[in-house]
N, C-alpha and C. Protein backbone atom coordinates (compact mmCIF):
# COMPACT_ATOMS: atom_id res chain seq x y z
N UNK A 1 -14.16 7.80 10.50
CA UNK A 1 -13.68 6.83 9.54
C UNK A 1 -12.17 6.68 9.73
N UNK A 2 -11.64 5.76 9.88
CA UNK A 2 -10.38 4.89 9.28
C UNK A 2 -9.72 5.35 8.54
N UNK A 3 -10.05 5.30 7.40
CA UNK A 3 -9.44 4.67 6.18
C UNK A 3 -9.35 6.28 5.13
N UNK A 4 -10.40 5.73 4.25
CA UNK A 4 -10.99 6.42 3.64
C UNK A 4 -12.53 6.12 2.84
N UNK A 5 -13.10 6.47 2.65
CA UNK A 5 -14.48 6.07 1.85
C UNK A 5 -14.17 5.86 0.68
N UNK A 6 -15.08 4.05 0.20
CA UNK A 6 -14.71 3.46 -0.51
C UNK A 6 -15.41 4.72 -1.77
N UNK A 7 -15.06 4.77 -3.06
CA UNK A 7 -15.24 5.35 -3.90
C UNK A 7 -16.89 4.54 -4.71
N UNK A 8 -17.83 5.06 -5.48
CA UNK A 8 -18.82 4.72 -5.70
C UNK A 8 -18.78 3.62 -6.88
N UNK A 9 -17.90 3.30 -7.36
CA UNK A 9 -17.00 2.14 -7.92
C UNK A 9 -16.86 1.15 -7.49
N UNK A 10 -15.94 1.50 -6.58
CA UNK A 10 -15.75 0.60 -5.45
C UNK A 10 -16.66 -0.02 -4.86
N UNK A 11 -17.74 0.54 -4.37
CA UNK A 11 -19.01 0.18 -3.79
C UNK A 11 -19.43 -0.41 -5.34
N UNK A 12 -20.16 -0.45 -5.73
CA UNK A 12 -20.48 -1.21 -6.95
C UNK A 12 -19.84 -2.14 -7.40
N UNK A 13 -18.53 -2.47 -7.20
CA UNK A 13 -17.79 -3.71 -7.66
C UNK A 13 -18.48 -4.94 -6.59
N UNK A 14 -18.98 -4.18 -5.16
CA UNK A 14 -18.56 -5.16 -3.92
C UNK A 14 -20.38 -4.88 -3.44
N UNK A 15 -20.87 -4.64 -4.24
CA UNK A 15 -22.64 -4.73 -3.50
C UNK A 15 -23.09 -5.54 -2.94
N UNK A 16 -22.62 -6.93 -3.38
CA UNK A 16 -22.90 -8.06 -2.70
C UNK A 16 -22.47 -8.15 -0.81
N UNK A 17 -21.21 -7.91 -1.07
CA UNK A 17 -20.70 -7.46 0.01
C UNK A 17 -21.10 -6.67 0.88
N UNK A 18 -21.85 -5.72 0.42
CA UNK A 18 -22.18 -4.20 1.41
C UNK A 18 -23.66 -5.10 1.89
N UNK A 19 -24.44 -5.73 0.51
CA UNK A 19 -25.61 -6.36 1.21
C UNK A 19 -25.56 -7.04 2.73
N UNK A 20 -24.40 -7.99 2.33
CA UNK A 20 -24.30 -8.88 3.56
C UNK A 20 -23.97 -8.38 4.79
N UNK A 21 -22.86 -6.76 4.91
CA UNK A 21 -23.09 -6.37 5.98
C UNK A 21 -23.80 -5.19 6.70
N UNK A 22 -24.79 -4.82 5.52
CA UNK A 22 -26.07 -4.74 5.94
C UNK A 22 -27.21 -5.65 6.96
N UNK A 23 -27.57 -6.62 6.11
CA UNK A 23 -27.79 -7.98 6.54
C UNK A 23 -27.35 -7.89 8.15
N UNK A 24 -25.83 -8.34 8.56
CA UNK A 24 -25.28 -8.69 9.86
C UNK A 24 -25.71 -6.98 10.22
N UNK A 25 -25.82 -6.34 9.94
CA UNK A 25 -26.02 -5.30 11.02
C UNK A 25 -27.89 -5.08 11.26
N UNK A 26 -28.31 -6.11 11.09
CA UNK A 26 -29.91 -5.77 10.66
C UNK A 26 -30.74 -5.02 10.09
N UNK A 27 -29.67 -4.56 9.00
CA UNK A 27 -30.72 -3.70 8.27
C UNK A 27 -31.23 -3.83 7.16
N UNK A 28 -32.35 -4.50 6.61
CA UNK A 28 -33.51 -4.85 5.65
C UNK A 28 -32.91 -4.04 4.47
N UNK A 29 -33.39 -4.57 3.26
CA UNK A 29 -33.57 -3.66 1.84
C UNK A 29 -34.71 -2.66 2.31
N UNK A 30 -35.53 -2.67 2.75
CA UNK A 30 -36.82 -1.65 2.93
C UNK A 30 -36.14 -0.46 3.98
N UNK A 31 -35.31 -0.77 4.78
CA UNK A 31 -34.69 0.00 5.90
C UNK A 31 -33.76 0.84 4.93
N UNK A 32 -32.82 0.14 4.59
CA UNK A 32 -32.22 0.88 3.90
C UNK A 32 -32.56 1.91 2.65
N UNK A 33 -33.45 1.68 2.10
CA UNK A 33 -33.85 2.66 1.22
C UNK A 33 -34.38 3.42 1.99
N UNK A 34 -35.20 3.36 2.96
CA UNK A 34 -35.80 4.45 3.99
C UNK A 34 -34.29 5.67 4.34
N UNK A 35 -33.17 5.12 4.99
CA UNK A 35 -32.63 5.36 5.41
C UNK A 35 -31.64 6.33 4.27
N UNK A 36 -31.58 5.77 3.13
CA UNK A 36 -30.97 6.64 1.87
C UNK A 36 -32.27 8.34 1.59
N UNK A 37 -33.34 7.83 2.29
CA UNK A 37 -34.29 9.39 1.58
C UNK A 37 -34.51 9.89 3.14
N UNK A 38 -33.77 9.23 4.09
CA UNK A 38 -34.39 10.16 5.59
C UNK A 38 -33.15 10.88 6.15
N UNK A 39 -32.16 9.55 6.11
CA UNK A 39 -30.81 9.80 7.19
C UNK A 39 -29.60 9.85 6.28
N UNK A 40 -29.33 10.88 5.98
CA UNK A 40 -28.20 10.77 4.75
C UNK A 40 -26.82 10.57 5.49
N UNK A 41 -26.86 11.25 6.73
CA UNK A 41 -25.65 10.78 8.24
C UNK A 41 -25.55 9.41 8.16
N UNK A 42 -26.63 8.69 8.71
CA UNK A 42 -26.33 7.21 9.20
C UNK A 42 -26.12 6.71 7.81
N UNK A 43 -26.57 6.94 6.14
CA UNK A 43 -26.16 6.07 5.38
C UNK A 43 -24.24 6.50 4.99
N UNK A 44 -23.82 7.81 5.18
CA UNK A 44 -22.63 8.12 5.10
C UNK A 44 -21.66 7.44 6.60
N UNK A 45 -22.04 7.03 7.27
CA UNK A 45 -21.29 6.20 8.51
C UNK A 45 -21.71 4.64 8.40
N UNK A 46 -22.59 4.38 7.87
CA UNK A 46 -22.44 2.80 7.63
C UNK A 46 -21.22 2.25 6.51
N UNK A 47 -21.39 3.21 5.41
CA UNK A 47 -20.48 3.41 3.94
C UNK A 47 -19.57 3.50 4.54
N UNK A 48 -19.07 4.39 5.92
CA UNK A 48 -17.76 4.39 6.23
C UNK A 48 -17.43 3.58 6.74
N UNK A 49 -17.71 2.70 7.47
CA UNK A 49 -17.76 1.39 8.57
C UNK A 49 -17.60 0.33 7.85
N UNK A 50 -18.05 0.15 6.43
CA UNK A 50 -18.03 -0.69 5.42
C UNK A 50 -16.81 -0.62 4.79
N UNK A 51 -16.30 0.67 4.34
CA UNK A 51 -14.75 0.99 4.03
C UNK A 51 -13.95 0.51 4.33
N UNK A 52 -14.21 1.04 6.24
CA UNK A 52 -13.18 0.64 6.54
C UNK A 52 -12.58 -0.80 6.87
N UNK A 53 -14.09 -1.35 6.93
CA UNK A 53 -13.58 -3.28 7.00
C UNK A 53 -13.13 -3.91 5.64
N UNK A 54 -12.99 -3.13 4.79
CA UNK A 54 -12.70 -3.95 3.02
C UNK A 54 -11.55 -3.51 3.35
N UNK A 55 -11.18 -2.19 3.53
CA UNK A 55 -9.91 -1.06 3.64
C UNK A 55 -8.69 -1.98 4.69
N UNK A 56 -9.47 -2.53 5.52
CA UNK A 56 -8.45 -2.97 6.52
C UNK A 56 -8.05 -4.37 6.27
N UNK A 57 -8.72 -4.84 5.58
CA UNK A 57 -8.62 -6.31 4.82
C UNK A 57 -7.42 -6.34 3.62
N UNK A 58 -7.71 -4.88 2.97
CA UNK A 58 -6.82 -5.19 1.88
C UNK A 58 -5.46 -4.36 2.27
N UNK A 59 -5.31 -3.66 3.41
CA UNK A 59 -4.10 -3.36 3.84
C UNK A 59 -3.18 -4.61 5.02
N UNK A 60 -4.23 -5.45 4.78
CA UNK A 60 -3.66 -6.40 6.37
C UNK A 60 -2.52 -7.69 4.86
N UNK A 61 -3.31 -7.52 3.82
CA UNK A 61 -3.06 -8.70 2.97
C UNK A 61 -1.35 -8.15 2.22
N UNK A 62 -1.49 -6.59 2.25
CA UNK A 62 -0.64 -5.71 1.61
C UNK A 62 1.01 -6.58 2.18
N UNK A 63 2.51 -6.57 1.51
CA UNK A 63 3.12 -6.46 2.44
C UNK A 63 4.35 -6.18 1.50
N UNK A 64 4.46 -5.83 0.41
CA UNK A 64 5.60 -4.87 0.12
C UNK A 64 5.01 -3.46 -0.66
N UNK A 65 5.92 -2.55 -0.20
CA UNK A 65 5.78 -1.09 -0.86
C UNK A 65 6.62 -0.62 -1.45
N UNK A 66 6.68 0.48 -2.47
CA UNK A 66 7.68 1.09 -2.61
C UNK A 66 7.81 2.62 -2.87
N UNK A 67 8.87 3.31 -2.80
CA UNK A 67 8.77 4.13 -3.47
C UNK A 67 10.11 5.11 -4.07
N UNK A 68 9.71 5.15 -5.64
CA UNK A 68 10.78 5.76 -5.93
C UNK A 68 10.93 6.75 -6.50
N UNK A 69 12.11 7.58 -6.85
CA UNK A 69 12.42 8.55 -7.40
C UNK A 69 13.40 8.13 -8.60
N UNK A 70 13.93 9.66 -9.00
CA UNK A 70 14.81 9.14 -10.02
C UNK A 70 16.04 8.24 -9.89
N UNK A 71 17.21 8.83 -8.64
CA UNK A 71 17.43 8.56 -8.09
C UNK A 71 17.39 7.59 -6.87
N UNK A 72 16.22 6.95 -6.58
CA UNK A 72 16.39 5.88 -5.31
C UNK A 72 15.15 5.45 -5.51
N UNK A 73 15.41 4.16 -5.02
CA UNK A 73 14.29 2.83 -4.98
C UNK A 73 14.34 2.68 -3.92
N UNK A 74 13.28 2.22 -2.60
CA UNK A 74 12.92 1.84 -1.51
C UNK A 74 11.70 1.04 -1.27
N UNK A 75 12.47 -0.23 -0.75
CA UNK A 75 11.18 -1.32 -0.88
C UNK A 75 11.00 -1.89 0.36
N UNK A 76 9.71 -1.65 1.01
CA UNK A 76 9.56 -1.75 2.41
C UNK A 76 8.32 -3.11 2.60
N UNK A 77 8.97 -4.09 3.41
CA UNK A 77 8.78 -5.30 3.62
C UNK A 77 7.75 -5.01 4.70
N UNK A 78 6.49 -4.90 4.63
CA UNK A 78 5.59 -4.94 5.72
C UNK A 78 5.19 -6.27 6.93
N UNK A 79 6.39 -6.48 7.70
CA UNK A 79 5.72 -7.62 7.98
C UNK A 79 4.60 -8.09 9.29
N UNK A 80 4.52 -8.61 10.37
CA UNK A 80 3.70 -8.72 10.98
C UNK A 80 4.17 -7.49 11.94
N UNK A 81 5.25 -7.59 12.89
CA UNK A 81 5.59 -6.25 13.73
C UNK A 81 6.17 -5.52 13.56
N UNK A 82 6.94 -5.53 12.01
CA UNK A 82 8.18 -4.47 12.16
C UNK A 82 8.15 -4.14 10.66
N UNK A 83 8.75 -3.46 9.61
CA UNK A 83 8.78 -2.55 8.21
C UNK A 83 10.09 -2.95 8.10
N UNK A 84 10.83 -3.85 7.19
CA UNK A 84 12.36 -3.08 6.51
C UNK A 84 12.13 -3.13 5.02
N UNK A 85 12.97 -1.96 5.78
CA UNK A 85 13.16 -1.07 4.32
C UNK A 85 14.78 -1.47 3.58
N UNK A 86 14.34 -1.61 2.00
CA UNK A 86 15.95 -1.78 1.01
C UNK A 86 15.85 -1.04 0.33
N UNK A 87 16.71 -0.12 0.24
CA UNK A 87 16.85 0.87 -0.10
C UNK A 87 17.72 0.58 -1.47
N UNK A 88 18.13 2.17 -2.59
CA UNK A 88 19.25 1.83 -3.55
C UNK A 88 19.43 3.29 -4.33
N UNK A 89 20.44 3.65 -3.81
CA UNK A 89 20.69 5.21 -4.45
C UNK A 89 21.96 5.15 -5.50
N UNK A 90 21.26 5.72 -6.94
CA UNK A 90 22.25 5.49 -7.89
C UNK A 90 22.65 7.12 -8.35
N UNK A 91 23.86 7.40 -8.92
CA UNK A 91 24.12 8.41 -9.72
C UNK A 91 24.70 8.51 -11.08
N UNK A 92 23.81 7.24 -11.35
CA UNK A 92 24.18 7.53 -13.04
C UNK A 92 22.94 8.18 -13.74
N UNK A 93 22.98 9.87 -14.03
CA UNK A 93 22.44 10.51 -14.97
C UNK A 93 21.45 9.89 -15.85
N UNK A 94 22.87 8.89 -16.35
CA UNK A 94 21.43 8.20 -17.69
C UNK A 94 20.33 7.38 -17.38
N UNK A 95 20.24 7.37 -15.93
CA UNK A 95 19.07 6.04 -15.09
C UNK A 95 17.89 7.14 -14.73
N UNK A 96 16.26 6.54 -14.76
CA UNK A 96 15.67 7.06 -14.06
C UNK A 96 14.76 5.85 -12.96
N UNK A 97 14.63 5.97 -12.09
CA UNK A 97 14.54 4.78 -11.65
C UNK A 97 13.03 5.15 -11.37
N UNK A 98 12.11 5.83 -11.87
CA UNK A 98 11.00 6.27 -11.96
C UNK A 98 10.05 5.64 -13.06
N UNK A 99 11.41 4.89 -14.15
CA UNK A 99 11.24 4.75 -15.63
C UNK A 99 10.90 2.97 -15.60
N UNK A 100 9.97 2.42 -15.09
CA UNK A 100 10.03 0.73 -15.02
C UNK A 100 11.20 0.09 -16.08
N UNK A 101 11.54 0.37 -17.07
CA UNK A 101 12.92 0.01 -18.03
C UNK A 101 14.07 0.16 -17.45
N UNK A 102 14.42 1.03 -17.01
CA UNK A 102 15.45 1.37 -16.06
C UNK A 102 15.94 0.75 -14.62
N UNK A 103 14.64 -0.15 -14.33
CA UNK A 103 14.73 -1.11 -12.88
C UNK A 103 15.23 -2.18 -13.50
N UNK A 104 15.79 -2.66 -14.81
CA UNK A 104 16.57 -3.66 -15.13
C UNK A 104 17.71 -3.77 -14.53
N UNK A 105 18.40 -2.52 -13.67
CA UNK A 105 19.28 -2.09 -12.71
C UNK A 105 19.82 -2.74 -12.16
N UNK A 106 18.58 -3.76 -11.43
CA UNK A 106 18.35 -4.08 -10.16
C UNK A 106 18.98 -6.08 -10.38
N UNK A 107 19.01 -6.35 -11.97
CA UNK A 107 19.31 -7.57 -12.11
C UNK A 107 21.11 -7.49 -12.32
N UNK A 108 21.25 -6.23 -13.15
CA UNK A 108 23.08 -6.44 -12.65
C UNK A 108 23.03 -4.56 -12.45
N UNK A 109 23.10 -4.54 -11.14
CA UNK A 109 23.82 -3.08 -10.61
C UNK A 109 25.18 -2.75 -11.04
N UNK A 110 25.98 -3.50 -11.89
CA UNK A 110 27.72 -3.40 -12.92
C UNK A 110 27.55 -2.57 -14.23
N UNK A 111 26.11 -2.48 -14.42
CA UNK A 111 26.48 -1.57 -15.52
C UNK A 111 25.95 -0.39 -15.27
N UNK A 112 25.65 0.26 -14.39
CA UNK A 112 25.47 1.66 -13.49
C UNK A 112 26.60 2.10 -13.83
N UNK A 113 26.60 3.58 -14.37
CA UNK A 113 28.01 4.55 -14.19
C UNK A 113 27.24 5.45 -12.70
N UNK A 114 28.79 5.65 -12.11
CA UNK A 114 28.58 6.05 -10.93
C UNK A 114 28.41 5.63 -9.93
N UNK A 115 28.03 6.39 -8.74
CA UNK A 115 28.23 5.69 -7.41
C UNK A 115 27.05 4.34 -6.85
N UNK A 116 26.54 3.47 -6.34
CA UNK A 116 25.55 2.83 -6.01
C UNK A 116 26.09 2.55 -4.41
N UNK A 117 24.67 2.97 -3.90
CA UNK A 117 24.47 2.80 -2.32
C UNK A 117 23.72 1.68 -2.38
N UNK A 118 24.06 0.85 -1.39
CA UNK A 118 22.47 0.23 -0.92
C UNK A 118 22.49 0.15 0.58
N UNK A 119 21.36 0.09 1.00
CA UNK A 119 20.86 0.74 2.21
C UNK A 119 19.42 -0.12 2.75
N UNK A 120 19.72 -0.72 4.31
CA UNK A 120 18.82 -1.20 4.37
C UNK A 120 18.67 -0.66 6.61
N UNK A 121 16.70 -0.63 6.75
CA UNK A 121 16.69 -0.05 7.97
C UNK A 121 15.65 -1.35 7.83
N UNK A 122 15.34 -1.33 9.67
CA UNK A 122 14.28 -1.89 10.35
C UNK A 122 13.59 -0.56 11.38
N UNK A 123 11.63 -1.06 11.60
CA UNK A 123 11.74 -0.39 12.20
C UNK A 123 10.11 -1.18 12.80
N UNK A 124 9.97 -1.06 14.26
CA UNK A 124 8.69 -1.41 14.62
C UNK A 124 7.79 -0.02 14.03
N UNK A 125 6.56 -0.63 14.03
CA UNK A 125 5.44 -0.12 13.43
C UNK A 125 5.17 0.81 15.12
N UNK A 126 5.04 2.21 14.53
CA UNK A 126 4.17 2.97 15.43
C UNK A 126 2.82 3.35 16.22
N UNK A 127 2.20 3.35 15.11
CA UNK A 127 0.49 2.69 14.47
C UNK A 127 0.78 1.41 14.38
N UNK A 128 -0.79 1.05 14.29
CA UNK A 128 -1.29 -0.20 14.17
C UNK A 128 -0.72 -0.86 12.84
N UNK A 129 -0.19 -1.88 11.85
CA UNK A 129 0.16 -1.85 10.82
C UNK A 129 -0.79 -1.77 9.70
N UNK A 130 -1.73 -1.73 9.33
CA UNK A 130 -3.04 -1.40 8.26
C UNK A 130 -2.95 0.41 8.36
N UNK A 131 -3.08 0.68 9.46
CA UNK A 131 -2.64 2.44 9.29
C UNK A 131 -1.42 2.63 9.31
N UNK A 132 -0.19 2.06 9.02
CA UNK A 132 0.94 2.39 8.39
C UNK A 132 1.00 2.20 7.21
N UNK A 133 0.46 1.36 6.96
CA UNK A 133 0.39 0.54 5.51
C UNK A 133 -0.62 1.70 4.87
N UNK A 134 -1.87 2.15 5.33
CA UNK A 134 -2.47 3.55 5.02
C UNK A 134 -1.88 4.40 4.16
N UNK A 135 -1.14 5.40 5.84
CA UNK A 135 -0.16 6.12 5.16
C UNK A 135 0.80 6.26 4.18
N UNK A 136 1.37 5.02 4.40
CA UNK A 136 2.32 5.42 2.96
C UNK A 136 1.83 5.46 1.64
N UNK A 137 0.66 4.51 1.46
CA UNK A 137 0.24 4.55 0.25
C UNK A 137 -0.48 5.66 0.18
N UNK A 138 -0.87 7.01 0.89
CA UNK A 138 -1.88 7.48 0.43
C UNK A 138 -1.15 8.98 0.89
N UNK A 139 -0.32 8.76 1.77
CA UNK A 139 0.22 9.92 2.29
C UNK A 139 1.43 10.48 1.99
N UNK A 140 2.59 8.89 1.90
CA UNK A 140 4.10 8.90 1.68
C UNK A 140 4.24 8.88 0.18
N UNK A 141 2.94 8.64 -0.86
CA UNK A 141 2.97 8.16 -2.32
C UNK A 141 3.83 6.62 -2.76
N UNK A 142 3.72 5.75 -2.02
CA UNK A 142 4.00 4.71 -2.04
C UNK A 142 3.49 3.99 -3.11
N UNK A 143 3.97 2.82 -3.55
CA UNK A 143 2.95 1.68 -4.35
C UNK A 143 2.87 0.74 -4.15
N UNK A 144 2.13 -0.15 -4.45
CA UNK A 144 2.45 -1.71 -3.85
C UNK A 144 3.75 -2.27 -5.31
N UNK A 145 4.26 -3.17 -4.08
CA UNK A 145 5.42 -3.79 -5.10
C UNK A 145 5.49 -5.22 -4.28
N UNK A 146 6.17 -5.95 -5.06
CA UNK A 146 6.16 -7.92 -5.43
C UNK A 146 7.24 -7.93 -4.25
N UNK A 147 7.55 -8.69 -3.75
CA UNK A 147 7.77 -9.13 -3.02
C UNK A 147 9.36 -9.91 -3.32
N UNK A 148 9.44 -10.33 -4.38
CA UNK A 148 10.20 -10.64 -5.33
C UNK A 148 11.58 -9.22 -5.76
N UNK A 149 10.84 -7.83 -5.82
CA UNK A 149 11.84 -6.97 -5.87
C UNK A 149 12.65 -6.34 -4.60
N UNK A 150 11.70 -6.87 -3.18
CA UNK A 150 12.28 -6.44 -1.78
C UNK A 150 13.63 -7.14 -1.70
N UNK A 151 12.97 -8.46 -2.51
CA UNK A 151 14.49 -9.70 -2.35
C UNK A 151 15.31 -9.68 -3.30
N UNK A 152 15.27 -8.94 -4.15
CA UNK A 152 16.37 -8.85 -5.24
C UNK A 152 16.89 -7.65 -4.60
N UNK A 153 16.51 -6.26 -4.07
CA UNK A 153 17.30 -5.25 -3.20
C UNK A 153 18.03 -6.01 -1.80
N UNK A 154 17.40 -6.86 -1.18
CA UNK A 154 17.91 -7.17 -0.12
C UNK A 154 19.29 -8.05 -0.62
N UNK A 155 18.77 -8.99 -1.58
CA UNK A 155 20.54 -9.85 -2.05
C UNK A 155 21.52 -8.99 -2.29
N UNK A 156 21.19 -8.11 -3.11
CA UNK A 156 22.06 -6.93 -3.71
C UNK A 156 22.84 -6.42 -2.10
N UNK A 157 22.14 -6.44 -1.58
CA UNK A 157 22.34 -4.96 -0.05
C UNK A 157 23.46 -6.56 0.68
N UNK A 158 23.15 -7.61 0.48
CA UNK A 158 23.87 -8.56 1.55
C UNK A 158 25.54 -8.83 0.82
N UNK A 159 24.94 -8.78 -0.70
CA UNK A 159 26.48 -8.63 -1.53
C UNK A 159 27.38 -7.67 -1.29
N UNK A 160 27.03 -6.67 -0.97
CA UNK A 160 27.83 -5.51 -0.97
C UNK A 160 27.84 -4.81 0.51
N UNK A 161 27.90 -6.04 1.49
CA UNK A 161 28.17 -5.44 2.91
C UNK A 161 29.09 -6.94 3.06
């Protein structure tokens, strides 16, 4: 497997779906129930094969991330060959940038006490981009984020260079 296996939720939101590529792979409602009380292997590798084509669909559609701490926001622009990242490291105490109230920050960075970085990288994708896009969300603790906040870090980062 890819990805990861869709959760039994998951599968239930999308049955329709799993029918149909059942269906394209030729396998009958009668097959398949056979196959749930004979081959518990082949029904756990179809489920995965199924995963991973929803899995790779909804990471291909993905294209900003983020992730932050108290201290720093990083919003990474997934695009077709390459990741940049906008970064924003603050040291005002009274901020948590963990705190969604506190990303009001980001509309005037002037009323921050303390220092403010901003920081921006490029970088080609190593992996394929759906398994970068993977990892971070599942590995790096990433989240998805708007697209809208990559470009309010990036104006910020072009003001202050």
């Amino acid at each position: 497997m890819r990805f990861r296996r869709l959760t039994n939720e998951e599968l239930e939101t999308l049955e329709e779906d799993f029918v149909q590529f059942l269906a394209a792979s030729h396998i009958t409602a009668k097959e398949w129930v056979a196959l749930k009380e004979n081959n518990q292997d082949k029904v756990e590798e179809l489920i995965g094969l199924f995963s991973d084509i929803v899995l790779e669909k909804v990471f291909s559609k993905m294209d900003c991330l983020q992730h932050r701490t108290k201290d720093t926001i990083r919003v990474f622009y997934c695009q077709e060959e390459k990741i940049s990242m906008t970064g924003l490291q603050i040291s005002d105490p009274s901020k948590d940038l963990t705190n969604p109230e506190d990303l009001a920050v980001l509309a005037d960075p002037s009323s921050l006490k303390g220092s403010v970085k901003v920081f921006q990288i490029e970088k080609a994708y190593v992996q394929e981009r759906a398994d970068e896009v993977f990892s971070m969300l599942y590995k790096d603790g990433c989240q998805p984020a708007s697209k809208s906040m990559f470009d309010a870090l990036a104006k910020m980062y072009e003001t202050t260079t």
